[in-house]
PDB file of N, CA and C in Angstrom:
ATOM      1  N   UNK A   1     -15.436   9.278   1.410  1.00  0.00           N
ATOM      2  CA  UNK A   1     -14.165   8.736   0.949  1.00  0.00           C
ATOM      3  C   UNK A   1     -14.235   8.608  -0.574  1.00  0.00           C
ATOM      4  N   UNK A   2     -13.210   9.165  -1.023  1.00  0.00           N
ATOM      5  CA  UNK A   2     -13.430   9.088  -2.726  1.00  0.00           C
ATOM      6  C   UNK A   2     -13.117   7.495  -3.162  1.00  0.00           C
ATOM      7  N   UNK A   3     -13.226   8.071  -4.748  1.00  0.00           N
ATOM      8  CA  UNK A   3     -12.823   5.867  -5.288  1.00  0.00           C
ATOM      9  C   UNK A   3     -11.670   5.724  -4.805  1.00  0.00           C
ATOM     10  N   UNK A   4     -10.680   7.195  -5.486  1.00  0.00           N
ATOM     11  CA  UNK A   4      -8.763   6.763  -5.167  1.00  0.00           C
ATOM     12  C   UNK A   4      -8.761   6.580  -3.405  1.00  0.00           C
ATOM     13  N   UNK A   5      -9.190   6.792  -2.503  1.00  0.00           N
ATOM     14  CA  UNK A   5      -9.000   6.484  -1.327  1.00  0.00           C
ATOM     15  C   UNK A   5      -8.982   4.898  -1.423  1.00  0.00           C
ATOM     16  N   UNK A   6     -10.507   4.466  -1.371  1.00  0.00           N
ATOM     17  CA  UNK A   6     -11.339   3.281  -1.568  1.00  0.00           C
ATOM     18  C   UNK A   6      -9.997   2.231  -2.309  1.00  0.00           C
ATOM     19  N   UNK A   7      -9.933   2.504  -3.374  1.00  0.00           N
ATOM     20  CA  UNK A   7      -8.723   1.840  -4.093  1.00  0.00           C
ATOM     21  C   UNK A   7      -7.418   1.496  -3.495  1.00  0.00           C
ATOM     22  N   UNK A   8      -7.127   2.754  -2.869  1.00  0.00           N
ATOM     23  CA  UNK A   8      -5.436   2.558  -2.137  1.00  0.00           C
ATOM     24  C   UNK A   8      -5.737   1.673  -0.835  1.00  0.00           C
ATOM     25  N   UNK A   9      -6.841   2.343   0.193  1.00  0.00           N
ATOM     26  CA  UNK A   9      -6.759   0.969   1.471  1.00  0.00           C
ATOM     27  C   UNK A   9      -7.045  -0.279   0.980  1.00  0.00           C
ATOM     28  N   UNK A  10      -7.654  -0.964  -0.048  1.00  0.00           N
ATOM     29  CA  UNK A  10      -8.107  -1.803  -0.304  1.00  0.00           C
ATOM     30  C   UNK A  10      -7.271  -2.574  -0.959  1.00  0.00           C
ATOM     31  N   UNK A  11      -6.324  -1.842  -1.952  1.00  0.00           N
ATOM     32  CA  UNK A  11      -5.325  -2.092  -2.623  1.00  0.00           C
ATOM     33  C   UNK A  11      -3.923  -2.822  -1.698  1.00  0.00           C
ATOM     34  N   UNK A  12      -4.282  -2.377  -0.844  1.00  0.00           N
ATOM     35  CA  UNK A  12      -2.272  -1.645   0.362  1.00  0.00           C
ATOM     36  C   UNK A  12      -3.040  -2.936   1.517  1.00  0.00           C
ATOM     37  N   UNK A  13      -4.338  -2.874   1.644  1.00  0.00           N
ATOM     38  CA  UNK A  13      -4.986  -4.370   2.569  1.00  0.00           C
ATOM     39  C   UNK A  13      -4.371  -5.167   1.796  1.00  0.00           C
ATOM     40  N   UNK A  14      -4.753  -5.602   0.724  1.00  0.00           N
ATOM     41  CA  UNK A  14      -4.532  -7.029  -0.340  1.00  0.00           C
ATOM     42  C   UNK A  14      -2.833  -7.514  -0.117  1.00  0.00           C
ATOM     43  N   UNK A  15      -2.470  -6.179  -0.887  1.00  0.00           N
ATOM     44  CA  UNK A  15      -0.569  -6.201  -0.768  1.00  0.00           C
ATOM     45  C   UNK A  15      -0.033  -6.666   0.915  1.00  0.00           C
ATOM     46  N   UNK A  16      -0.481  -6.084   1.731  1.00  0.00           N
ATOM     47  CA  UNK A  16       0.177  -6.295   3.074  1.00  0.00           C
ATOM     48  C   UNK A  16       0.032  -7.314   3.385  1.00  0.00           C
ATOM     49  N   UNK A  17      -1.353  -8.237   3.325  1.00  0.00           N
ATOM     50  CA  UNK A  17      -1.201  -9.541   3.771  1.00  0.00           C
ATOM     51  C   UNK A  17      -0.795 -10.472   2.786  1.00  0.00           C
ATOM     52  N   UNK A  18      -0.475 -10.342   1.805  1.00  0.00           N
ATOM     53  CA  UNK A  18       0.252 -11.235   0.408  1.00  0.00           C
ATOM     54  C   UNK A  18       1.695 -11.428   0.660  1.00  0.00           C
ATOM     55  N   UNK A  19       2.115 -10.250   1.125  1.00  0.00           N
ATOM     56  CA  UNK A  19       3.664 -10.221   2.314  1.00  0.00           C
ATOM     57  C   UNK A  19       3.579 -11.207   3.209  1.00  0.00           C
ATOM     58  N   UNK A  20       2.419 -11.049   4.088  1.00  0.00           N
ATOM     59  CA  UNK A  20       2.897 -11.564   5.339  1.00  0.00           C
ATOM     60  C   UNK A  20       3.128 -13.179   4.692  1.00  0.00           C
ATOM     61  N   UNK A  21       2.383 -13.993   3.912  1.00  0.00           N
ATOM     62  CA  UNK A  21       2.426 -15.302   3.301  1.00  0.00           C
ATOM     63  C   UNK A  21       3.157 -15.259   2.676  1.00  0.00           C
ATOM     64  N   UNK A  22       4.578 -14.337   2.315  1.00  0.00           N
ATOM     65  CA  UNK A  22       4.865 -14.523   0.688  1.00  0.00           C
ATOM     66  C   UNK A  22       6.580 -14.602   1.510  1.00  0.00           C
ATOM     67  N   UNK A  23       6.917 -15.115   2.096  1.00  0.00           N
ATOM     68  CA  UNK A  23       8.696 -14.959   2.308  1.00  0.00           C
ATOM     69  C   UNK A  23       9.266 -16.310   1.821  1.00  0.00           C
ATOM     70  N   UNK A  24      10.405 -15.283   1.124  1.00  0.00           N
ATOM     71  CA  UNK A  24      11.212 -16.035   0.014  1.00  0.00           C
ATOM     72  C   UNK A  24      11.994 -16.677   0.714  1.00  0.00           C
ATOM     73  N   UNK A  25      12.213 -18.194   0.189  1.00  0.00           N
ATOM     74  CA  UNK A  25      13.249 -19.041   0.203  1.00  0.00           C
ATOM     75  C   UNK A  25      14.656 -18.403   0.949  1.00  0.00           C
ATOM     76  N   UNK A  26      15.434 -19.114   1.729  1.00  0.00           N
ATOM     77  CA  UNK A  26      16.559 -18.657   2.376  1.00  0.00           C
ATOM     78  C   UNK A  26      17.387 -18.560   1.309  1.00  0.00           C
ATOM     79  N   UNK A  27      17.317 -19.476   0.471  1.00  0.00           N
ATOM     80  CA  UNK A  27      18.517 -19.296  -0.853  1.00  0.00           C
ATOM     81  C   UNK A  27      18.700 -17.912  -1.953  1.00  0.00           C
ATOM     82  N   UNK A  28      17.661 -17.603  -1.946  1.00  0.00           N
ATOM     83  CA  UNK A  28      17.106 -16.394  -2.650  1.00  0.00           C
ATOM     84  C   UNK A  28      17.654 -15.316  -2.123  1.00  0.00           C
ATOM     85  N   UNK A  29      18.672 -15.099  -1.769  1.00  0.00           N
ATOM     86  CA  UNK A  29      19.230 -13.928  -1.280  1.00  0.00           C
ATOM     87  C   UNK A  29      18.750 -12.948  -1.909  1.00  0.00           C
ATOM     88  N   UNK A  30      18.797 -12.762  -2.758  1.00  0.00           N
ATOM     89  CA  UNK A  30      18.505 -11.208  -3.763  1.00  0.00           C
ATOM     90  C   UNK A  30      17.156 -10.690  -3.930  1.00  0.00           C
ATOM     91  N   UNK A  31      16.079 -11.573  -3.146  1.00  0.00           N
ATOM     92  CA  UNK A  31      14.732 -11.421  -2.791  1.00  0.00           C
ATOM     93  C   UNK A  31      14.408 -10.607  -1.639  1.00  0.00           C
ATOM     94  N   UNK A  32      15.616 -11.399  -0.415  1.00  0.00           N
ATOM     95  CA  UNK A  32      15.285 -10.932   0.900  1.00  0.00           C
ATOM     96  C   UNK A  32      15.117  -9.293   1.570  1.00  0.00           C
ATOM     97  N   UNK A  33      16.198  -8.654   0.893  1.00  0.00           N
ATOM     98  CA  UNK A  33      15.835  -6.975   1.562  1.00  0.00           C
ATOM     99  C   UNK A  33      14.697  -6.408   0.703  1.00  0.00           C
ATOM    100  N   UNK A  34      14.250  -6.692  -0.211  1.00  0.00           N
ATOM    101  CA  UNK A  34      13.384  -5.749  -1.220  1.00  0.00           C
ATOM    102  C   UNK A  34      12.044  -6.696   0.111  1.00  0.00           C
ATOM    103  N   UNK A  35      11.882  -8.014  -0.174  1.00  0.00           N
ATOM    104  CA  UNK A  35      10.635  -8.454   1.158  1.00  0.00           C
ATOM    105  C   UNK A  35      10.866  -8.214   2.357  1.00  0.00           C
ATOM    106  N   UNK A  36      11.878  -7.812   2.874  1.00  0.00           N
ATOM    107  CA  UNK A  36      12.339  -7.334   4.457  1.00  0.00           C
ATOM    108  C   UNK A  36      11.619  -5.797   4.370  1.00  0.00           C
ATOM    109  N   UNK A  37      11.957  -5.390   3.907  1.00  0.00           N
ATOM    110  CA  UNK A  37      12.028  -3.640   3.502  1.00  0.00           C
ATOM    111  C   UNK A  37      10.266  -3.866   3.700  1.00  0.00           C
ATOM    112  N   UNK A  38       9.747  -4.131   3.060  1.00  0.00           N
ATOM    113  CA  UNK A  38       8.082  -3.967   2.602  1.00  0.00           C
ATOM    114  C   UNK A  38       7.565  -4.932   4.075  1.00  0.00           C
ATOM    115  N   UNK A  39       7.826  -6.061   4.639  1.00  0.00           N
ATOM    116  CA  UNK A  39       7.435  -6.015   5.582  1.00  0.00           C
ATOM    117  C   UNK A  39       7.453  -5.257   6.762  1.00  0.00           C
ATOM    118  N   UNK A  40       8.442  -4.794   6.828  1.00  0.00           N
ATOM    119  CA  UNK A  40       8.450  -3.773   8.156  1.00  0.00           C
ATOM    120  C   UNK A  40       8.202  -2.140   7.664  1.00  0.00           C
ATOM    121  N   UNK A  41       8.128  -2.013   6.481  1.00  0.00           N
ATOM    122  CA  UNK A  41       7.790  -0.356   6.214  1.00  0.00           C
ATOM    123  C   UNK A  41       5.979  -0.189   4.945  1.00  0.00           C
ATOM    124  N   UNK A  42       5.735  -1.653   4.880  1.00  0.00           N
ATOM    125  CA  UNK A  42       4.572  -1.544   4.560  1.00  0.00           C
ATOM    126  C   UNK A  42       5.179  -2.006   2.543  1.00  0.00           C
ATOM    127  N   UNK A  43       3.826  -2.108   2.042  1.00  0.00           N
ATOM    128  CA  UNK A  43       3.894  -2.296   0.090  1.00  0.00           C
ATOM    129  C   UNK A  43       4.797  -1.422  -0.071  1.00  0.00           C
ATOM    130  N   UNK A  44       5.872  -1.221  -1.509  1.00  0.00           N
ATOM    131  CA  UNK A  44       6.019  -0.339  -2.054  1.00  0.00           C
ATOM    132  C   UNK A  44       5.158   0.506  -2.906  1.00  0.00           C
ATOM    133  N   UNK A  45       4.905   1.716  -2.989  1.00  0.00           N
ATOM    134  CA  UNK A  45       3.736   2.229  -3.524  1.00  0.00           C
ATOM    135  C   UNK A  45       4.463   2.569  -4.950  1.00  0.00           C
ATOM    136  N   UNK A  46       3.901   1.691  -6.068  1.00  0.00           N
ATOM    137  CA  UNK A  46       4.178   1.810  -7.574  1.00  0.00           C
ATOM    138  C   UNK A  46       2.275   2.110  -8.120  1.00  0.00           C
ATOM    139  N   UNK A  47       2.083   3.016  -8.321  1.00  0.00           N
ATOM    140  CA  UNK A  47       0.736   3.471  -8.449  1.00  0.00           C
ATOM    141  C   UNK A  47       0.493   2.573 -10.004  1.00  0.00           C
ATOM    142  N   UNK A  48       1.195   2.861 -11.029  1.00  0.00           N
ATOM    143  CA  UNK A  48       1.100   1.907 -11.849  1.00  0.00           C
ATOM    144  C   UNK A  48       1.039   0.125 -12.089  1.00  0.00           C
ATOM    145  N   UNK A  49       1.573  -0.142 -11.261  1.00  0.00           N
ATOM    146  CA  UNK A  49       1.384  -1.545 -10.790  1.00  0.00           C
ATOM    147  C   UNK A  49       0.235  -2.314  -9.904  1.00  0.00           C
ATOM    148  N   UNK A  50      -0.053  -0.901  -8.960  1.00  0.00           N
ATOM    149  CA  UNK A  50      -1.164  -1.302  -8.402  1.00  0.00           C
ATOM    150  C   UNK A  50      -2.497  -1.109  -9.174  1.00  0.00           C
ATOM    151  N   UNK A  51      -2.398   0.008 -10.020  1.00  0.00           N
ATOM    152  CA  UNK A  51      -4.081   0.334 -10.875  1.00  0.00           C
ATOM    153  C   UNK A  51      -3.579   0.081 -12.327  1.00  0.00           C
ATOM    154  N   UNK A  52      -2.472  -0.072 -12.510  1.00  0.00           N
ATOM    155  CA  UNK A  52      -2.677  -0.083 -14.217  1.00  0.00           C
ATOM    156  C   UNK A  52      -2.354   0.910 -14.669  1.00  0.00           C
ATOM    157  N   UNK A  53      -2.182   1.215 -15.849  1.00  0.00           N
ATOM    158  CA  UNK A  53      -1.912   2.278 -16.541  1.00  0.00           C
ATOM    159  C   UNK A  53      -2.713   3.725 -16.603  1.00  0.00           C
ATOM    160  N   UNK A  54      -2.202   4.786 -16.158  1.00  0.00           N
ATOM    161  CA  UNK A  54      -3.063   5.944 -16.017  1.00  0.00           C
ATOM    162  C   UNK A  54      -1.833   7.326 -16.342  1.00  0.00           C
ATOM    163  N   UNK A  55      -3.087   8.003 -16.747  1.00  0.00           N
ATOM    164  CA  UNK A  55      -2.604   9.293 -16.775  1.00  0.00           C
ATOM    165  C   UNK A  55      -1.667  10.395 -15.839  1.00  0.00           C
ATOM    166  N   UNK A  56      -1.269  11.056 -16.313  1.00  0.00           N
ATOM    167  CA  UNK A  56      -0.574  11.791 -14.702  1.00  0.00           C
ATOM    168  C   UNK A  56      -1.614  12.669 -14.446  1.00  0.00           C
ATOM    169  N   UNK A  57      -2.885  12.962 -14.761  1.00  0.00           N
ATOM    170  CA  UNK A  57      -3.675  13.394 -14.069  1.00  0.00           C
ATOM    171  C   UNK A  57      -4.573  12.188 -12.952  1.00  0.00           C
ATOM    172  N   UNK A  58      -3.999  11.321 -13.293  1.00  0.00           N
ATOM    173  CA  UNK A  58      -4.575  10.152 -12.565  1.00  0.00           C
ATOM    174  C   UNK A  58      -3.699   9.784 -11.418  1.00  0.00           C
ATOM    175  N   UNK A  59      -2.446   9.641 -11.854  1.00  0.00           N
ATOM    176  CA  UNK A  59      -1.525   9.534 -10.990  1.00  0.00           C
ATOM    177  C   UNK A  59      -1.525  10.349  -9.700  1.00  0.00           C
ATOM    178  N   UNK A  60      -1.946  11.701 -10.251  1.00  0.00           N
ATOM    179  CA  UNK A  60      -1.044  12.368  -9.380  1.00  0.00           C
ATOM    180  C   UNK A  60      -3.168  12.824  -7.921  1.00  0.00           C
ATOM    181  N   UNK A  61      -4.122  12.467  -8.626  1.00  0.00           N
ATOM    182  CA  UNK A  61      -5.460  12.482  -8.170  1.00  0.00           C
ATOM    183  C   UNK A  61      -4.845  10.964  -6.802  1.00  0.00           C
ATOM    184  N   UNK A  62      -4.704   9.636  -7.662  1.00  0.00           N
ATOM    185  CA  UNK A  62      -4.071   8.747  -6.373  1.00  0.00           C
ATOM    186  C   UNK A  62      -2.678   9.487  -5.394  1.00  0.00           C
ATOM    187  N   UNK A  63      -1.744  10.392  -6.008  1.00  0.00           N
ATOM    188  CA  UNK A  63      -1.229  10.782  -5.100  1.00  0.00           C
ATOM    189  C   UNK A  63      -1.317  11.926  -3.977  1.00  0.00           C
ATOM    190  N   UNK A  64      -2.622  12.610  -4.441  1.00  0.00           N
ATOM    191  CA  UNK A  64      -3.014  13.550  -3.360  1.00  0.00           C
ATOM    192  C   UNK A  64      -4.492  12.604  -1.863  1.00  0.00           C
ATOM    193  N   UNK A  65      -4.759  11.394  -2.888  1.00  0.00           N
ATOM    194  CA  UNK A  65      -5.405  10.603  -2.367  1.00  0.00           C
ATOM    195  C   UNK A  65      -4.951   9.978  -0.645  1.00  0.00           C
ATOM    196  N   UNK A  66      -3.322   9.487  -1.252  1.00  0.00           N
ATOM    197  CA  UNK A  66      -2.336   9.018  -0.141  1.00  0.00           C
ATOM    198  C   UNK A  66      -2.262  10.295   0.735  1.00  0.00           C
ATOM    199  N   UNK A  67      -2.190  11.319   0.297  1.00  0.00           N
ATOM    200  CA  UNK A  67      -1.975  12.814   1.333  1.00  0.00           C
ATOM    201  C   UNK A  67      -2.884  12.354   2.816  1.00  0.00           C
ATOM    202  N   UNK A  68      -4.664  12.669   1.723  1.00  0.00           N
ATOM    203  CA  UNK A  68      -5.152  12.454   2.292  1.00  0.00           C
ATOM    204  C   UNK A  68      -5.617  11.211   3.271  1.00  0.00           C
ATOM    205  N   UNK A  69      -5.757  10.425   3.114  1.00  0.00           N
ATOM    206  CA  UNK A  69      -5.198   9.085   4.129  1.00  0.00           C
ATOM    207  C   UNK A  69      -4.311   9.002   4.883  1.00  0.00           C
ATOM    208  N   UNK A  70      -3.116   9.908   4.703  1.00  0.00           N
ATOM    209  CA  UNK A  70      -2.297  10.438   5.996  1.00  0.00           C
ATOM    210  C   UNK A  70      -3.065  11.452   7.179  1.00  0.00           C
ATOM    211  N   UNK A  71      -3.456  12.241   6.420  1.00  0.00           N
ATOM    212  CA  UNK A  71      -3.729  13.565   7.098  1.00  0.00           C
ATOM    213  C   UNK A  71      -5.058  12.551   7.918  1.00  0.00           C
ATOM    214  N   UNK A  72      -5.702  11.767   7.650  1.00  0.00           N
ATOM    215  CA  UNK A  72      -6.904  10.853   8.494  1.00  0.00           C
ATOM    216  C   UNK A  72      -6.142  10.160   9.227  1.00  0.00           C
ATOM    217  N   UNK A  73      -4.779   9.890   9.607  1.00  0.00           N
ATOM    218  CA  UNK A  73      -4.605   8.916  10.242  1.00  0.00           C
ATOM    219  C   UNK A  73      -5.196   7.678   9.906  1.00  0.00           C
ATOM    220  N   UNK A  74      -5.048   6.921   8.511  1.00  0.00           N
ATOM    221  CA  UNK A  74      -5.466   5.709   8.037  1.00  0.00           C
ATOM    222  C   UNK A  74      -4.637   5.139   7.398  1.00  0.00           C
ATOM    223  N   UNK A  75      -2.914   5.807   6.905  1.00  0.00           N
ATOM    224  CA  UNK A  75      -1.625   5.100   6.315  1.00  0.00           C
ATOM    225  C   UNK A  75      -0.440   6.205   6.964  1.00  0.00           C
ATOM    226  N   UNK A  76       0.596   5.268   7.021  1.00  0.00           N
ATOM    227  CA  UNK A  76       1.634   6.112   6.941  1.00  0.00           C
ATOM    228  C   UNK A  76       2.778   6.074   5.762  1.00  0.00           C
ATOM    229  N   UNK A  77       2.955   7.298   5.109  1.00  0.00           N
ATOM    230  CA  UNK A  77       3.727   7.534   4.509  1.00  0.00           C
ATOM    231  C   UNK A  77       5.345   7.127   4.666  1.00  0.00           C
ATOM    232  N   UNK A  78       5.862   6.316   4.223  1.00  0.00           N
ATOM    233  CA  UNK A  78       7.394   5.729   4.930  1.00  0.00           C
ATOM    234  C   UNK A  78       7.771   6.407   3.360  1.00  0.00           C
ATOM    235  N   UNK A  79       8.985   7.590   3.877  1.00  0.00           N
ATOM    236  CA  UNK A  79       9.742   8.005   2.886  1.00  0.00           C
ATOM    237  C   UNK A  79      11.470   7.370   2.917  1.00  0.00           C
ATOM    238  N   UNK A  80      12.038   6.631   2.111  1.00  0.00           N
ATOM    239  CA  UNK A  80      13.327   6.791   1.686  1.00  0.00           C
ATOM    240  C   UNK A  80      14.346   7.442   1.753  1.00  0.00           C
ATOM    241  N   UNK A  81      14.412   8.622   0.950  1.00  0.00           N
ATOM    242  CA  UNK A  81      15.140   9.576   1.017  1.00  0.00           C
ATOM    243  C   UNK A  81      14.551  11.190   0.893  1.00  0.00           C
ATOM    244  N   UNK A  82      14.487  11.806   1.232  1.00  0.00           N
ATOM    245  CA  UNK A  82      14.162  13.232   0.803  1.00  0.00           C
ATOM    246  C   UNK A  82      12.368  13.083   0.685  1.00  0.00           C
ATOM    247  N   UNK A  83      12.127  13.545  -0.051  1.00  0.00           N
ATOM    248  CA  UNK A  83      10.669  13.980   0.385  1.00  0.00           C
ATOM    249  C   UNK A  83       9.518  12.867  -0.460  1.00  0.00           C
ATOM    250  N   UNK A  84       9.974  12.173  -1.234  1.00  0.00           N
ATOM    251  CA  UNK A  84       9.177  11.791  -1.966  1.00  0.00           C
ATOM    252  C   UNK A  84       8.669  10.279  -0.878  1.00  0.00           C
ATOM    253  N   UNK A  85       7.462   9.646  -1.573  1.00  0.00           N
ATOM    254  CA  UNK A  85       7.378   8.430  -0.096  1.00  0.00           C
ATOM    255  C   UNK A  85       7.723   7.325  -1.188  1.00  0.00           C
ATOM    256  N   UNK A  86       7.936   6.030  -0.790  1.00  0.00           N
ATOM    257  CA  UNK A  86       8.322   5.299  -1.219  1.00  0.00           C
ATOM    258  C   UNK A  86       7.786   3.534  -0.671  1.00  0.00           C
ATOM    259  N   UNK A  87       7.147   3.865   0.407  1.00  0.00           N
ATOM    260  CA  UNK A  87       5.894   2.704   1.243  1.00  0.00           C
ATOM    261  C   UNK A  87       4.894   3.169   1.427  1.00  0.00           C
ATOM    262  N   UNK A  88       3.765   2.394   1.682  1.00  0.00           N
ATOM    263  CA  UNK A  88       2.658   3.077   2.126  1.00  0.00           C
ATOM    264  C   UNK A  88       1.535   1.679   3.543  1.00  0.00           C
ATOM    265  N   UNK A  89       2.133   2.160   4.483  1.00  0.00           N
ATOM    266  CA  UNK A  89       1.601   1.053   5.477  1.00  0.00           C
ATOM    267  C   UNK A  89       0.397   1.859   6.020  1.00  0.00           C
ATOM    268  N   UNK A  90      -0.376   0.586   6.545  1.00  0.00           N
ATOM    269  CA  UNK A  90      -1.935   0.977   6.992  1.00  0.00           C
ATOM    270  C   UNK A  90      -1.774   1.350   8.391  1.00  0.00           C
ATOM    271  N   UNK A  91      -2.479   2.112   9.032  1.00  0.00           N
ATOM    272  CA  UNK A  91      -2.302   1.895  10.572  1.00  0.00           C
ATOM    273  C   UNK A  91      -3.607   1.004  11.163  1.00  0.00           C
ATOM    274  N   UNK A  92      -4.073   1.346  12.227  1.00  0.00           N
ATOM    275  CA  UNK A  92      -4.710  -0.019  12.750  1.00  0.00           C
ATOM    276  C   UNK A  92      -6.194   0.690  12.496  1.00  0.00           C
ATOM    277  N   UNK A  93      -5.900   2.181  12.355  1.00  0.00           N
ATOM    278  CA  UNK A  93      -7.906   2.589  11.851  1.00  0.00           C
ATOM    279  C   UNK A  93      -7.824   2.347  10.811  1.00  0.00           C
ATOM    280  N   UNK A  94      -6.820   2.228   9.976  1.00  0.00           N
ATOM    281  CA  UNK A  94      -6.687   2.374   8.297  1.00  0.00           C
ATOM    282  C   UNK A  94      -6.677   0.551   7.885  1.00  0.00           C
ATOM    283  N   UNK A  95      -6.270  -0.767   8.884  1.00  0.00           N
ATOM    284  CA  UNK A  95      -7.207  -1.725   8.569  1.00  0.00           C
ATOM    285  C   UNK A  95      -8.063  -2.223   9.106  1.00  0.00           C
ATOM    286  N   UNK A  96      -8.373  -1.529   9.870  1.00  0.00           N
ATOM    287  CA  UNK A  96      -9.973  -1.495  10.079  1.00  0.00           C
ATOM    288  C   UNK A  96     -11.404  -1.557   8.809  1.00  0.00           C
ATOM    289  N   UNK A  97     -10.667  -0.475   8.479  1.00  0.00           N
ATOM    290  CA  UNK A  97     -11.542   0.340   7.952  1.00  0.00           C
ATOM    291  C   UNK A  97     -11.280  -0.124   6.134  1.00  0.00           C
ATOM    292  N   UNK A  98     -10.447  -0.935   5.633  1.00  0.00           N
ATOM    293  CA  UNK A  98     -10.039  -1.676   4.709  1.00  0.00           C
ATOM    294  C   UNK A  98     -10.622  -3.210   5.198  1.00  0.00           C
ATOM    295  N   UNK A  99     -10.660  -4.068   6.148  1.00  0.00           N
ATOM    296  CA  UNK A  99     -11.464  -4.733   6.150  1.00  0.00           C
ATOM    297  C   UNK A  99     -12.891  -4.564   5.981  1.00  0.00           C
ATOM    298  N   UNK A 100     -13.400  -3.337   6.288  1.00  0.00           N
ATOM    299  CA  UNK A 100     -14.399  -3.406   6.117  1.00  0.00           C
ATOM    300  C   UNK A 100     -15.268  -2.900   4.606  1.00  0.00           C
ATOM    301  N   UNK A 101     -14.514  -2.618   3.739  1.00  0.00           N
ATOM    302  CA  UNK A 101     -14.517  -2.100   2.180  1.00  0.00           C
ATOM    303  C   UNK A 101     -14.290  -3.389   2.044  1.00  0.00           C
ATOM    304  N   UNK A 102     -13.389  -4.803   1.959  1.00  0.00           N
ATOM    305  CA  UNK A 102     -13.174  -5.941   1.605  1.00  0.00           C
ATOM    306  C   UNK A 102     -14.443  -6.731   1.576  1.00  0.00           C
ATOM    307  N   UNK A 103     -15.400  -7.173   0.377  1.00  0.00           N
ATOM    308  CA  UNK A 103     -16.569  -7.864   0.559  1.00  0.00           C
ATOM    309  C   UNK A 103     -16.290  -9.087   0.897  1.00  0.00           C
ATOM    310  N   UNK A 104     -17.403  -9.558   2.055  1.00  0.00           N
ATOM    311  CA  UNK A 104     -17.385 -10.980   2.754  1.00  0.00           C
ATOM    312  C   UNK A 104     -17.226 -12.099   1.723  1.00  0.00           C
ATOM    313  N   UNK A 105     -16.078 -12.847   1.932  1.00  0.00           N
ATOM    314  CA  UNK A 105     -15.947 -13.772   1.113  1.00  0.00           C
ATOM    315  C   UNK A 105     -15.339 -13.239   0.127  1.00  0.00           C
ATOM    316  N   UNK A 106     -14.771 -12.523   0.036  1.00  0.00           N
ATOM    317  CA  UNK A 106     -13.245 -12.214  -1.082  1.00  0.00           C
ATOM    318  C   UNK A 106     -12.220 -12.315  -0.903  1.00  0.00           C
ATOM    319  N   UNK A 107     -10.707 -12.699  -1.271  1.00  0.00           N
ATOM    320  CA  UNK A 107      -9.802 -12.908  -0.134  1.00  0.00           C
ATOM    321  C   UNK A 107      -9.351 -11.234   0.224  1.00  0.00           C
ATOM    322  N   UNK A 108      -8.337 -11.149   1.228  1.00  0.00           N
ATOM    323  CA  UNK A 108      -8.199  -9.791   1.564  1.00  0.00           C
ATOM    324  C   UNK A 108      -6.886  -9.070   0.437  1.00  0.00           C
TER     325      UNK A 108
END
């Protein structure tokens, strides 16, 4: 498994359960579909937000990364509109297998 793999389950572990604890206030209307949306279709995948600032040779190394983590059956790609993806949820080998990259005693 390369680093960009290593990075994205580990990354997309952290994000998914920060969701499950994180629902906004009933008043907050303008919160609720952007946290509705990501709970049921997984993080939004902003590669810059999640690693920081990088190159588009970097970018695009994490985006053949996500390919691959599909093609393993370890995320699914949730696309939007047309071809590009726009979530990136774990499946149940993919947190598996992100808990177990998570060192004991770190939060997830």
């Amino acid at each position: 498994m390369t680093t960009e793999q290593t990075n994205i389950l580990a990354t997309c572990h952290r994000l998914t359960a920060s969701l499950a604890s994180s629902e906004p206030p009933k008043w907050q209307t303008w919160n609720w579909p952007y946290w509705h949306e990501q709970t049921i279709l997984g993080p939004r995948y902003e590669p810059t937000k999640w690693f920081g600032p990088m190159s588009e040779a970097e970018r695009m190394r994490y985006r053949r990364a996500c390919d691959a983590l599909a093609e393993a059956g370890l995320v699914r790609l949730n696309r939007a509109c047309g071809k590009k993806f726009t979530n990136l949820q774990l499946t149940e080998a993919g947190e598996q297998v992100a808990r177990e990259l998570t060192p004991a005693g770190q939060p997830a």
